[in-house]
Protein backbone atom coordinates (compact mmCIF):
# COMPACT_ATOMS: atom_id res chain seq x y z
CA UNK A 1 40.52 -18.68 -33.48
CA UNK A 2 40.44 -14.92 -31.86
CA UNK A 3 38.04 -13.59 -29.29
CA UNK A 4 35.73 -12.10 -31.79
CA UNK A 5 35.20 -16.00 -33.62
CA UNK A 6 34.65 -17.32 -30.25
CA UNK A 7 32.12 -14.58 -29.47
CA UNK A 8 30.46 -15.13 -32.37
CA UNK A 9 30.37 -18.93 -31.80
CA UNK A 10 28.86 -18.24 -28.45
CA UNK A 11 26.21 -16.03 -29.56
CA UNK A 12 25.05 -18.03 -32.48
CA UNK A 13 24.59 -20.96 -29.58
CA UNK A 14 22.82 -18.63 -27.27
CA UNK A 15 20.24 -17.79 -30.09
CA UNK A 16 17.12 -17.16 -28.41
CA UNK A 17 18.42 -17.24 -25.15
CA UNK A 18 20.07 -13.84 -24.69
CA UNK A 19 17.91 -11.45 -23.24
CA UNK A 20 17.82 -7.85 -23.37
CA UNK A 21 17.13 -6.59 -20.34
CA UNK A 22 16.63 -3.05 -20.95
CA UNK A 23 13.65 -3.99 -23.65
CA UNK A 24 12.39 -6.39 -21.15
CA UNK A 25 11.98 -3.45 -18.91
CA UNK A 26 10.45 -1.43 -21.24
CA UNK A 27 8.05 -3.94 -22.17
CA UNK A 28 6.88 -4.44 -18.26
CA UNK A 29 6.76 -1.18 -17.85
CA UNK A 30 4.69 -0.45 -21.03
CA UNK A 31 2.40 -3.48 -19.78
CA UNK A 32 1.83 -2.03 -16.07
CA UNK A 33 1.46 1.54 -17.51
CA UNK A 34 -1.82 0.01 -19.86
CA UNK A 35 -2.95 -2.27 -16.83
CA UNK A 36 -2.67 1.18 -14.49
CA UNK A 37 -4.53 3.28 -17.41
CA UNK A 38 -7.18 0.94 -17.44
CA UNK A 39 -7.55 0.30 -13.88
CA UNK A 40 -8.15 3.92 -13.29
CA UNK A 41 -10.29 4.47 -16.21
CA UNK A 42 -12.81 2.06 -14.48
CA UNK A 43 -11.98 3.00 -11.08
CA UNK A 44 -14.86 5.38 -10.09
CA UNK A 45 -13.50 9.16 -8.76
CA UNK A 46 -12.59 9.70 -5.13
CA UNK A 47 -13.20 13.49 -4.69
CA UNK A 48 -14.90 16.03 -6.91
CA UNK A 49 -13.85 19.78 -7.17
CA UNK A 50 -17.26 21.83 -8.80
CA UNK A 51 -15.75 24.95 -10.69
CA UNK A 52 -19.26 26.52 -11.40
CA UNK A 53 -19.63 30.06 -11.07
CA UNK A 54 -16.18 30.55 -10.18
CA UNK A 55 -13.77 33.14 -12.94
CA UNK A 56 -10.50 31.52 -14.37
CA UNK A 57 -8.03 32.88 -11.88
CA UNK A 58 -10.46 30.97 -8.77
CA UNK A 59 -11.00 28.68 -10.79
CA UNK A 60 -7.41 28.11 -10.91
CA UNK A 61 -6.14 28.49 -7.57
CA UNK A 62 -9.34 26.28 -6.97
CA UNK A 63 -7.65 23.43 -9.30
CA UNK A 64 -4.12 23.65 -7.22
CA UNK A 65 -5.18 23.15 -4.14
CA UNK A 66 -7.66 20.42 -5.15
CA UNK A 67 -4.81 18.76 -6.78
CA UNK A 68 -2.35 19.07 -3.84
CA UNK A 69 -4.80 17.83 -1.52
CA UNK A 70 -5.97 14.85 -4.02
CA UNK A 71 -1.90 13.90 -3.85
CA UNK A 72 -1.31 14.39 -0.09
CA UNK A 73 -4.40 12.08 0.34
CA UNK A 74 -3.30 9.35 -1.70
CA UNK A 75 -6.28 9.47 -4.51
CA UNK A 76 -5.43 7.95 -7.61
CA UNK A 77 -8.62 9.93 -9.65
CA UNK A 78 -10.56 12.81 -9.09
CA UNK A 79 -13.19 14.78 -10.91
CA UNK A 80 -13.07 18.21 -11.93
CA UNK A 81 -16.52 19.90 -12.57
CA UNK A 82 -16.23 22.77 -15.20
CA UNK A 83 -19.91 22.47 -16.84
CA UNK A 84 -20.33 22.75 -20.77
CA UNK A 85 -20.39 26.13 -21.37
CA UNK A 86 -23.59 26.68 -22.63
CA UNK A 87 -23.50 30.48 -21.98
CA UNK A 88 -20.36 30.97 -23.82
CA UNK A 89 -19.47 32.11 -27.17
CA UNK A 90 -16.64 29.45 -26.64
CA UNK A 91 -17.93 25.83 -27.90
CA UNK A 92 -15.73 24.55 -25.15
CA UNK A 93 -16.28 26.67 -22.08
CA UNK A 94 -14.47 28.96 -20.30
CA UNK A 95 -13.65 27.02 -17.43
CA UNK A 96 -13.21 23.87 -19.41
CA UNK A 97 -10.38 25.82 -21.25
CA UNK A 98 -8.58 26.58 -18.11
CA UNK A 99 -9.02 22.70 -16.73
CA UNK A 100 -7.69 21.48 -20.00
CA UNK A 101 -4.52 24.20 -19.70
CA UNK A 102 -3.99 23.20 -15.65
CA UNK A 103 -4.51 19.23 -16.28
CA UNK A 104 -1.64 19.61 -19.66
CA UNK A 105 1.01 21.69 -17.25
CA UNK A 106 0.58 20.09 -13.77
CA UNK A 107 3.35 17.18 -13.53
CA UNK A 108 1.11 15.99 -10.52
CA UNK A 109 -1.38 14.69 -12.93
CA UNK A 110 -1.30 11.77 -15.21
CA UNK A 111 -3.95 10.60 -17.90
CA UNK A 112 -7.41 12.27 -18.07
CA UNK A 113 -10.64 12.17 -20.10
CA UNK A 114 -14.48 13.54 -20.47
CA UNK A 115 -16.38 12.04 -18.08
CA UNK A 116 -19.54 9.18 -18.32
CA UNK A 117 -22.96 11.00 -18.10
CA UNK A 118 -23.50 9.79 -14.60
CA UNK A 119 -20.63 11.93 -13.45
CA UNK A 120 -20.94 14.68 -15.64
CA UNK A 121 -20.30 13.88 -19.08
CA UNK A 122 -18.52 16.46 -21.15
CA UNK A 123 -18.83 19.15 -18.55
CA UNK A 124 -16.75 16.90 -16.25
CA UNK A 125 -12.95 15.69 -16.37
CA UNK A 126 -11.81 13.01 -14.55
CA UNK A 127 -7.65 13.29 -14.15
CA UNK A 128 -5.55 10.34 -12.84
CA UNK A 129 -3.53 11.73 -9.95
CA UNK A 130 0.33 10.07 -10.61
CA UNK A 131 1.59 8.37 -7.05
């Protein structure tokens, strides 16, 4: 018998008991990633940032220092006020445009979605700050 028949022999006998450890890993991280997700989908926001009647580039600098201060502080979700751009020829809004372009590009900030209607509903984002 070589090594590779006695490899093979030990493998067939460790069937189901080999584990690898790089998908097991992946699968806990995977799991705490949907747990997190979820946790700060229902978790209600911890500071607010209203945008109205500000012009993009405030509006901007307004969203980076928000942000910064959100992650010095420790908050794990925040809100971000744009309104819904009823006065503009854009169905989205102005400033929602520019929240959507900050919240894809800032690496501080994680998952994000429209608001409930008690916080603002579509004229509000809430962002999960990552730790």
């Amino acid at each position: 018998m070589n090594f590779g028949d006695i490899l093979d022999k030990w493998e067939s006998s460790q069937k189901g008991q080999i584990v690898d450890k790089d998908a097991e890993a992946e699968k806990q991280e995977a799991k705490e990633k949907s747990r997190r997700s979820s946790y700060i989908q229902k978790l209600s926001p911890q500071a607010t940032l209203d945008l109205h009647g500000k012009n993009q580039e405030e509006a901007w600098k307004a969203l980076n220092d928000f942000v910064a201060a959100a992650k010095r502080q420790g908050l794990q979700k925040i809100l971000i006020i744009h309104g819904k751009g009823i006065h503009s020829a854009d169905s989205e809004g102005v400033l929602g445009g520019v929240v959507k372009k900050f919240i894809e590009g800032d690496q501080r900030l994680g998952a994000s979605g429209s608001a409930d209607k008690f916080h603002g509903g579509s004229g509000a984002t809430w962002v999960a700050v990552r730790p």
